[in-house]
N, C-alpha and C. Protein backbone atom coordinates (compact mmCIF):
# COMPACT_ATOMS: atom_id res chain seq x y z
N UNK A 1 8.15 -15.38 -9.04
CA UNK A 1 7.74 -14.03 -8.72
C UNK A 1 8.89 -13.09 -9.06
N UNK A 2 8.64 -12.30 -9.79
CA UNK A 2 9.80 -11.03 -10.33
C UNK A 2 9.69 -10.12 -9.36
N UNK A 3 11.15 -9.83 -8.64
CA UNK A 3 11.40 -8.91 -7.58
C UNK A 3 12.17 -7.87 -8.29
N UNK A 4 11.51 -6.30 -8.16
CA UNK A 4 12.00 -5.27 -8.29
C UNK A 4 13.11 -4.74 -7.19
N UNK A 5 14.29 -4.04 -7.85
CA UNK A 5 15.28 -2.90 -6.92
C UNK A 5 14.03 -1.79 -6.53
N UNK A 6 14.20 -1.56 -5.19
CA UNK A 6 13.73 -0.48 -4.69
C UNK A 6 14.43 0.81 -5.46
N UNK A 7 13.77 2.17 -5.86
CA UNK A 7 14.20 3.27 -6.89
C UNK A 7 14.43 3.73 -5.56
N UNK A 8 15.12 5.83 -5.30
CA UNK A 8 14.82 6.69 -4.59
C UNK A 8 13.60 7.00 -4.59
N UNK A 9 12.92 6.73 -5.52
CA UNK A 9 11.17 6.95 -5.47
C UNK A 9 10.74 6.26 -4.86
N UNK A 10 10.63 5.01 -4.95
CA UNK A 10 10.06 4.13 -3.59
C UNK A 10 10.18 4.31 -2.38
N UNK A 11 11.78 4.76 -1.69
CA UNK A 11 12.53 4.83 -0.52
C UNK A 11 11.64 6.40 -0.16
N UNK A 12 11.46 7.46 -1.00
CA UNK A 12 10.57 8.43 -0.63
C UNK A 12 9.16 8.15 -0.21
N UNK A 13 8.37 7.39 -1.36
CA UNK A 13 6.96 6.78 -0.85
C UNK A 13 6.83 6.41 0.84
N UNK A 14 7.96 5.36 0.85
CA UNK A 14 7.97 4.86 2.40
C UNK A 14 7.83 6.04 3.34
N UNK A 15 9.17 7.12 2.89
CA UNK A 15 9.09 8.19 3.91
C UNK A 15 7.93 8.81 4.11
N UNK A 16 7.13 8.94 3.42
CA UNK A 16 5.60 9.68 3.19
C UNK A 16 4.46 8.77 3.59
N UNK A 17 5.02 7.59 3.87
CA UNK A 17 4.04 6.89 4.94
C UNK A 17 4.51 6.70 6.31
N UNK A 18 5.72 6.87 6.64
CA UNK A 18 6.17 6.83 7.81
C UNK A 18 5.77 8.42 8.62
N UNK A 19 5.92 9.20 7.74
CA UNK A 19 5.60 10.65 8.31
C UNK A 19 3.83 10.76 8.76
N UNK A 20 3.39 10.26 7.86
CA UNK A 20 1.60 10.46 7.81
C UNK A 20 1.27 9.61 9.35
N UNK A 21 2.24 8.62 10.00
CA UNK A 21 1.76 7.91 11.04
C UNK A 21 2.29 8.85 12.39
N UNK A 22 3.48 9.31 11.86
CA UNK A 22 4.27 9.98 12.76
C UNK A 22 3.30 11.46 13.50
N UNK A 23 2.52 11.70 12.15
CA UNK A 23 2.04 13.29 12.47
C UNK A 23 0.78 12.91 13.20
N UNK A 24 0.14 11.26 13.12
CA UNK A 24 -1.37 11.07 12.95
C UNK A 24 -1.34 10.05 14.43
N UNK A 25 -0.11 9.28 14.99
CA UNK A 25 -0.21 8.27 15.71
C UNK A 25 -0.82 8.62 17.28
N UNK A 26 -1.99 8.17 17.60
CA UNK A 26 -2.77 8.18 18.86
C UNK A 26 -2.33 7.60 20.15
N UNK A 27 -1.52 8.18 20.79
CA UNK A 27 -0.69 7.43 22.03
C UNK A 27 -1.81 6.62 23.07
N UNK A 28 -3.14 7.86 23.06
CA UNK A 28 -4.02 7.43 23.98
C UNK A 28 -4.57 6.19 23.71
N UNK A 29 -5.33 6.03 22.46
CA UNK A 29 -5.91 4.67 22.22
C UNK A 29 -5.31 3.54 21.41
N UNK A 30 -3.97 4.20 20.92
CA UNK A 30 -3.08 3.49 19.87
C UNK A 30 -3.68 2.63 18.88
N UNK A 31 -4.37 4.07 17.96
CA UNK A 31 -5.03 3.38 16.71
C UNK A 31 -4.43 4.46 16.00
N UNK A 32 -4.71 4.43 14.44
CA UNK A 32 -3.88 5.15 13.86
C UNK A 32 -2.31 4.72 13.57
N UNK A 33 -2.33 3.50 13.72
CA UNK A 33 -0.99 2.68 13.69
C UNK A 33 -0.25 2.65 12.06
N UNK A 34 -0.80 2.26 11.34
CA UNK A 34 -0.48 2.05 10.02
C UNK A 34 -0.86 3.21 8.80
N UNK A 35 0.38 3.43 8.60
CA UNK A 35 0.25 4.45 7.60
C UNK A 35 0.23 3.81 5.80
N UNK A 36 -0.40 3.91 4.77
CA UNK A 36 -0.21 3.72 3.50
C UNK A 36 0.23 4.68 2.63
N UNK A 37 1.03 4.96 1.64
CA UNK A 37 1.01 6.02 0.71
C UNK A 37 0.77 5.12 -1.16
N UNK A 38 0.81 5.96 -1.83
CA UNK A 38 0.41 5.21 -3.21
C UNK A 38 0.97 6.42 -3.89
N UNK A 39 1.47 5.98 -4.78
CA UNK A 39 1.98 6.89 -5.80
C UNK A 39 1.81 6.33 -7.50
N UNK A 40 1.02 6.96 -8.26
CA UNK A 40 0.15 7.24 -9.24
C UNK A 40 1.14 6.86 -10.55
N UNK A 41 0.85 7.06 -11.28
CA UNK A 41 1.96 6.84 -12.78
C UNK A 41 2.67 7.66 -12.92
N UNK A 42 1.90 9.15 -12.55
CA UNK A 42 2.14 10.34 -12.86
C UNK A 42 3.53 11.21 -11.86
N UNK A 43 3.44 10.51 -10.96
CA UNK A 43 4.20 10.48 -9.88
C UNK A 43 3.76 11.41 -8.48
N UNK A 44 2.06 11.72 -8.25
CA UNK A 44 1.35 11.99 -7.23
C UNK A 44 1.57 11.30 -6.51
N UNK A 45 1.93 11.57 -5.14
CA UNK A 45 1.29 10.45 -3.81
C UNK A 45 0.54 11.12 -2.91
N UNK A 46 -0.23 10.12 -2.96
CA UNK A 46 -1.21 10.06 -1.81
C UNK A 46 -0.97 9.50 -0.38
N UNK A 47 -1.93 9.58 0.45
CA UNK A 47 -1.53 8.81 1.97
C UNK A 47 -2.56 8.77 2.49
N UNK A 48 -2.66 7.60 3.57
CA UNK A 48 -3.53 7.16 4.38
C UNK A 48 -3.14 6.70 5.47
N UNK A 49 -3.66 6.83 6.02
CA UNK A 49 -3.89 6.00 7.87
C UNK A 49 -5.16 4.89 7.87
N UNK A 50 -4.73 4.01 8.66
CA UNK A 50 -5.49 3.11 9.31
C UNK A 50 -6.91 3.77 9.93
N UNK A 51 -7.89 3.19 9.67
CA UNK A 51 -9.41 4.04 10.75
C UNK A 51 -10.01 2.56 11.53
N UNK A 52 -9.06 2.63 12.62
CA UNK A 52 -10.04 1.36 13.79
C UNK A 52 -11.72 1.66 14.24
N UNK A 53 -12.12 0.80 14.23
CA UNK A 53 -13.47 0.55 14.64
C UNK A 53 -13.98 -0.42 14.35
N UNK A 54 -15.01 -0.85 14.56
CA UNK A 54 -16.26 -2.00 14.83
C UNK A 54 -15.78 -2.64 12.83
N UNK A 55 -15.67 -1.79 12.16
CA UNK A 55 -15.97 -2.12 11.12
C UNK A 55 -14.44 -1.37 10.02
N UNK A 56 -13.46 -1.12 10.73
CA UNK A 56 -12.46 -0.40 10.07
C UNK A 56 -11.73 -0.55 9.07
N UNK A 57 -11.24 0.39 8.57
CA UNK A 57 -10.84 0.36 7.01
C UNK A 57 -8.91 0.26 7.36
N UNK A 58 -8.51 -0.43 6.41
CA UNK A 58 -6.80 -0.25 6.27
C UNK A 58 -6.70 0.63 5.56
N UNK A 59 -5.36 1.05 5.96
CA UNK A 59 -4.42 2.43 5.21
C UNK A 59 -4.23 2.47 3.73
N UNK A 60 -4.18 1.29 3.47
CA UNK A 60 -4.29 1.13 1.72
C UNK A 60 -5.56 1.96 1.18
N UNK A 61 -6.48 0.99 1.81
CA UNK A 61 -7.92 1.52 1.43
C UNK A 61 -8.08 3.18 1.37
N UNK A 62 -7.55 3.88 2.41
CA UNK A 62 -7.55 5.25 2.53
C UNK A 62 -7.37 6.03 1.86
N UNK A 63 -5.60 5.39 1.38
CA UNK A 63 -4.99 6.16 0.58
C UNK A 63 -5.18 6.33 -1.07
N UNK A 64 -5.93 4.95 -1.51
CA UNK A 64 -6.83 4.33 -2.75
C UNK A 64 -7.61 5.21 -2.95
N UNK A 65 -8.56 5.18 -1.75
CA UNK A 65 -10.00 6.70 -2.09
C UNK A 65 -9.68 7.92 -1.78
N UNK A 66 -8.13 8.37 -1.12
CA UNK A 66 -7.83 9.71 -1.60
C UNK A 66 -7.41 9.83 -2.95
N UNK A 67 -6.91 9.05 -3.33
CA UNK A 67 -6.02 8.91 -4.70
C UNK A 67 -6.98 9.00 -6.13
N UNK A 68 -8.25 8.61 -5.61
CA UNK A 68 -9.34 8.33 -6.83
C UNK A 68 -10.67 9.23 -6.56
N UNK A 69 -10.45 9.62 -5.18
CA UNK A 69 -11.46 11.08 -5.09
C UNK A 69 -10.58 12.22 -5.53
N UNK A 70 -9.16 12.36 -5.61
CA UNK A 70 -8.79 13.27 -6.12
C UNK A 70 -8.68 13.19 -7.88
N UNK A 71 -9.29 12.15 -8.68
CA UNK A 71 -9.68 11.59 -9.85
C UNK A 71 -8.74 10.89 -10.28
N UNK A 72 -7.67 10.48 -10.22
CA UNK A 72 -6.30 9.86 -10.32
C UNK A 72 -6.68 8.47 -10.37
N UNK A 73 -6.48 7.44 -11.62
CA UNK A 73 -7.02 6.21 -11.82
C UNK A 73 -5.46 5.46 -12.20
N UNK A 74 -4.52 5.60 -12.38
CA UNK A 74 -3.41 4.97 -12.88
C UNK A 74 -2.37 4.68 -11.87
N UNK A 75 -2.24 3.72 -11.23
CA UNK A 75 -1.13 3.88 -10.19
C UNK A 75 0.22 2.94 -10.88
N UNK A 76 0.93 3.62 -10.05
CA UNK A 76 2.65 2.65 -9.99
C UNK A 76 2.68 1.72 -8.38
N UNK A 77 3.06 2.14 -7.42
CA UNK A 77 3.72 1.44 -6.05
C UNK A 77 2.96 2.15 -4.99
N UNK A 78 2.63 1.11 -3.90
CA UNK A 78 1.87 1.52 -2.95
C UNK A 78 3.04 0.76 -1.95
N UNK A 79 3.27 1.28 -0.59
CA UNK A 79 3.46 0.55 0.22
C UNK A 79 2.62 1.08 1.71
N UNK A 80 2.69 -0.03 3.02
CA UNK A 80 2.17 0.57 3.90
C UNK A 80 3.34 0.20 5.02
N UNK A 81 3.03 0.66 6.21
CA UNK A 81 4.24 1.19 7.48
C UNK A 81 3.41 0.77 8.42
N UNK A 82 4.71 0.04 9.49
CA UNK A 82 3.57 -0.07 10.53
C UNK A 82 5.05 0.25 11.67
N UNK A 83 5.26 0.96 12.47
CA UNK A 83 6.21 1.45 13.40
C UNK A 83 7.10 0.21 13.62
N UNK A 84 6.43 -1.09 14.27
CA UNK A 84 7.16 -2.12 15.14
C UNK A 84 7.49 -3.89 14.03
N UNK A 85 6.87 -3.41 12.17
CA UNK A 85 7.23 -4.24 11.73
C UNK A 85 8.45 -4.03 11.28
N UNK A 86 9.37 -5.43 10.91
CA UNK A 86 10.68 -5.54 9.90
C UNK A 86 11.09 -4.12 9.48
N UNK A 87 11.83 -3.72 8.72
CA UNK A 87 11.62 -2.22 8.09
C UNK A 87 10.69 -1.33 8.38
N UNK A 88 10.16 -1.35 9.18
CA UNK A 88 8.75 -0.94 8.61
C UNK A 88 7.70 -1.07 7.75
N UNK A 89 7.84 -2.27 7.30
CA UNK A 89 6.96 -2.79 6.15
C UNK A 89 5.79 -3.74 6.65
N UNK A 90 4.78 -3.48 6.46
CA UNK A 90 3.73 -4.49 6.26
C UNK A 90 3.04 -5.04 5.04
N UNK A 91 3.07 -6.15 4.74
CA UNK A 91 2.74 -6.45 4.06
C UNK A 91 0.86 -6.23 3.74
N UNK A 92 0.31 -5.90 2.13
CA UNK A 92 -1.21 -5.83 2.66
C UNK A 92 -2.03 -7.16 2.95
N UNK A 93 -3.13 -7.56 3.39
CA UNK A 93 -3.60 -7.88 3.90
C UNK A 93 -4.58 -8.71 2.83
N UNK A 94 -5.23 -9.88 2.93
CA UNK A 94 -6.08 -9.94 2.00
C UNK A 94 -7.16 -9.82 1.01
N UNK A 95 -7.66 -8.39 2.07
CA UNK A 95 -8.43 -7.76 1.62
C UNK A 95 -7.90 -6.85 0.79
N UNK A 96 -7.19 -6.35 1.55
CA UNK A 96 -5.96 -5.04 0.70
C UNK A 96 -5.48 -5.68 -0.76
N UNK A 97 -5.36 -6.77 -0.88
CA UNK A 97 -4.79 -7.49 -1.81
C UNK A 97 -5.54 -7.80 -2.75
N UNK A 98 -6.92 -7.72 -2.73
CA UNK A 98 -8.06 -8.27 -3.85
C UNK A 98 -8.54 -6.91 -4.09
N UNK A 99 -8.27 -6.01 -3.50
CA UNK A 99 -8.71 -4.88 -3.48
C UNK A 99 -7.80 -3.78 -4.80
N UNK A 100 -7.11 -3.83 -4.35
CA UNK A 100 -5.46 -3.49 -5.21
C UNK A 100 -5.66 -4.19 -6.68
N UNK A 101 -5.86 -5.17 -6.72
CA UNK A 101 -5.61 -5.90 -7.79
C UNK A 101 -7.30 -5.46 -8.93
N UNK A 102 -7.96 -5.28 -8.07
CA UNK A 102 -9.11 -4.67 -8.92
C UNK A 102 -8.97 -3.59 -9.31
N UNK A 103 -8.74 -2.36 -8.45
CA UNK A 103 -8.71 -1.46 -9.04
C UNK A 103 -7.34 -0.76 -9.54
N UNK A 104 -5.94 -1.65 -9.43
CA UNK A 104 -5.06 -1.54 -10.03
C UNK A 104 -3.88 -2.68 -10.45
N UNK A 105 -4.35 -3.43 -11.05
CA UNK A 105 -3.76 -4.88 -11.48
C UNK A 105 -2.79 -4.65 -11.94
N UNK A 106 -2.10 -3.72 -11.99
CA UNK A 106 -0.45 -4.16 -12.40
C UNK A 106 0.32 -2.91 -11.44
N UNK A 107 -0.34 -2.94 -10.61
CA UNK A 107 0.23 -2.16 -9.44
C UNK A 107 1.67 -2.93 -8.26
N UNK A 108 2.46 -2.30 -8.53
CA UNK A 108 3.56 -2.87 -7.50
C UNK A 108 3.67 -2.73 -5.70
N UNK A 109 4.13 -3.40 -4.82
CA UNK A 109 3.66 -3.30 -3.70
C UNK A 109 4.97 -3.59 -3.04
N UNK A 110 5.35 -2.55 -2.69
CA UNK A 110 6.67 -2.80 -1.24
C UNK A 110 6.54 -3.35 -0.52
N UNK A 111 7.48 -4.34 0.03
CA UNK A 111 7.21 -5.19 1.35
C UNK A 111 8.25 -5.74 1.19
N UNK A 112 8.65 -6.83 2.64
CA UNK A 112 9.62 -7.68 2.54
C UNK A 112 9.98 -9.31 2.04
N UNK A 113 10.82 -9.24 1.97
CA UNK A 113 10.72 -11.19 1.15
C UNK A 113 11.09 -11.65 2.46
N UNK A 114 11.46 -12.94 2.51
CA UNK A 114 11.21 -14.38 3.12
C UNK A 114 12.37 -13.68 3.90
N UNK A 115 13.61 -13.16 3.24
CA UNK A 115 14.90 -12.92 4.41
C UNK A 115 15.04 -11.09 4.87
N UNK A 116 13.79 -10.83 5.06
CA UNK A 116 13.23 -9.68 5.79
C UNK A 116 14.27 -8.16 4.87
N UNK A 117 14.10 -8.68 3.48
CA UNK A 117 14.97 -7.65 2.39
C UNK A 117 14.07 -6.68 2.02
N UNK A 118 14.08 -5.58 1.71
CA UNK A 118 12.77 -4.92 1.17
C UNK A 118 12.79 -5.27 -0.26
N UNK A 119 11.78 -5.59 -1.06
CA UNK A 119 11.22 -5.48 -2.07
C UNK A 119 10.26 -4.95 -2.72
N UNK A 120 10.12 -5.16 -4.32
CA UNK A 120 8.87 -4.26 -4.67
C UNK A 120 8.75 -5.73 -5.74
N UNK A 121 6.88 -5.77 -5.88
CA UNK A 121 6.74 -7.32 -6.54
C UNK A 121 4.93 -6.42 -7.15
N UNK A 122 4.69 -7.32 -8.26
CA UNK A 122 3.60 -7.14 -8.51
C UNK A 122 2.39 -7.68 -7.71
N UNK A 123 0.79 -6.70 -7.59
CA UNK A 123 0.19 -7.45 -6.95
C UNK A 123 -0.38 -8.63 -7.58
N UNK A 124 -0.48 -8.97 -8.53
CA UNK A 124 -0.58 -10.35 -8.88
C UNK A 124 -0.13 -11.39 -8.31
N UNK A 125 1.20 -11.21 -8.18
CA UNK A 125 1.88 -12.19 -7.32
C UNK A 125 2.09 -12.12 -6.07
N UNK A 126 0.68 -11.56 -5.15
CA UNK A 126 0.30 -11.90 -4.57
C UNK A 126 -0.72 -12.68 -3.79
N UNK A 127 -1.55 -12.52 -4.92
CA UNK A 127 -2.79 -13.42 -5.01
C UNK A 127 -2.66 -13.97 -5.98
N UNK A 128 -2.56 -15.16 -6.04
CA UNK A 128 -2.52 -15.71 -7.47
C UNK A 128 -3.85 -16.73 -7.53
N UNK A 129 -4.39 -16.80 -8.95
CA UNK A 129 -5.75 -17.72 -9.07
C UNK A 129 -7.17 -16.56 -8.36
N UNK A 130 -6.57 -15.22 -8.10
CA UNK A 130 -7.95 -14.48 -7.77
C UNK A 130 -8.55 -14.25 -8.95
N UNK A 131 -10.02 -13.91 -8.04
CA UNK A 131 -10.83 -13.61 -9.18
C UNK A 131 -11.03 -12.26 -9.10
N UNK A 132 -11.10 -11.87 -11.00
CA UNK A 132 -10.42 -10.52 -11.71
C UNK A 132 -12.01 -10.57 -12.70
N UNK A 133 -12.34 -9.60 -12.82
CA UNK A 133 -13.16 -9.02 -14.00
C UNK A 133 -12.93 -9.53 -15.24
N UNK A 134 -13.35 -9.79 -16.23
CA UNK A 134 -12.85 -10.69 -17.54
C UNK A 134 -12.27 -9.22 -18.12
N UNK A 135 -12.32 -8.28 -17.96
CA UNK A 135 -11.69 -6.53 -18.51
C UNK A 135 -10.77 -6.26 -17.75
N UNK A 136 -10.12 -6.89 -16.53
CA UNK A 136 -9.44 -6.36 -15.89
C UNK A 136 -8.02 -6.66 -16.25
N UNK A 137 -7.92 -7.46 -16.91
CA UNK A 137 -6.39 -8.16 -17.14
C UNK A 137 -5.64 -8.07 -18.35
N UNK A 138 -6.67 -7.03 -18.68
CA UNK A 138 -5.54 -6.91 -20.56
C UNK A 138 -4.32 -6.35 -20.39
């Protein structure tokens, strides 16, 4: 697995998901926990929060369909925040992860390695052997 140096661009992304939880976090029911941001080729970011319920969506997801309702199809690095993990890093989730990889397969993803370091890694190598669109992988 090829591990990227975190840029000042990345270290900003984070900040822009740490803030989106900070402005959004629900003391009363403590949902609203996890913040995502994504930042585009172009160098847009977007952001999301977590939406708990019966049937709830992750912060990735959020920040994905702000990012592509605002028509923006090309991404670089997504990461997501969660207050009480490592760095603040959470890693996404498996859904988040098949999800990512469809609609942006060579998308990079902040998180930590094995000795709680921050990194940036492709999502490929996070799922490896998923199943991809026969168009998705050129």
């Amino acid at each position: 697995m090829k591990q990227y140096e975190l840029t000042n661009q990345d270290y900003e992304l984070i900040d822009r998901a740490k803030e989106i939880i900070e402005t959004n976090f629900d003391t009363k029911t403590y949902i609203y926990t996890v913040g995502s941001a994504i930042r585009s080729k172009s160098g847009e970011v977007f952001t999301g929060i977590n939406c708990d319920g019966i049937h709830g969506s992750c912060a990735e997801f959020i920040s994905m369909g702000a990012a592509r309702a605002a028509g923006v199809r090309e991404f670089d690095t997504i990461v997501a925040v969660y207050k009480n993990a490592p760095n603040c890093l959470l890693p996404p989730c498996g859904n988040c992860r098949q999800m990512l990889l469809e609609y942006s397969p060579h998308i990079k993803v902040i998180l930590n390695n094995e000795s709680q370091k921050m990194i940036k890694v492709e999502i490929q190598d996070l799922l490896p052997l998923a199943y991809v669109h026969n168009d998705q992988m050129e």
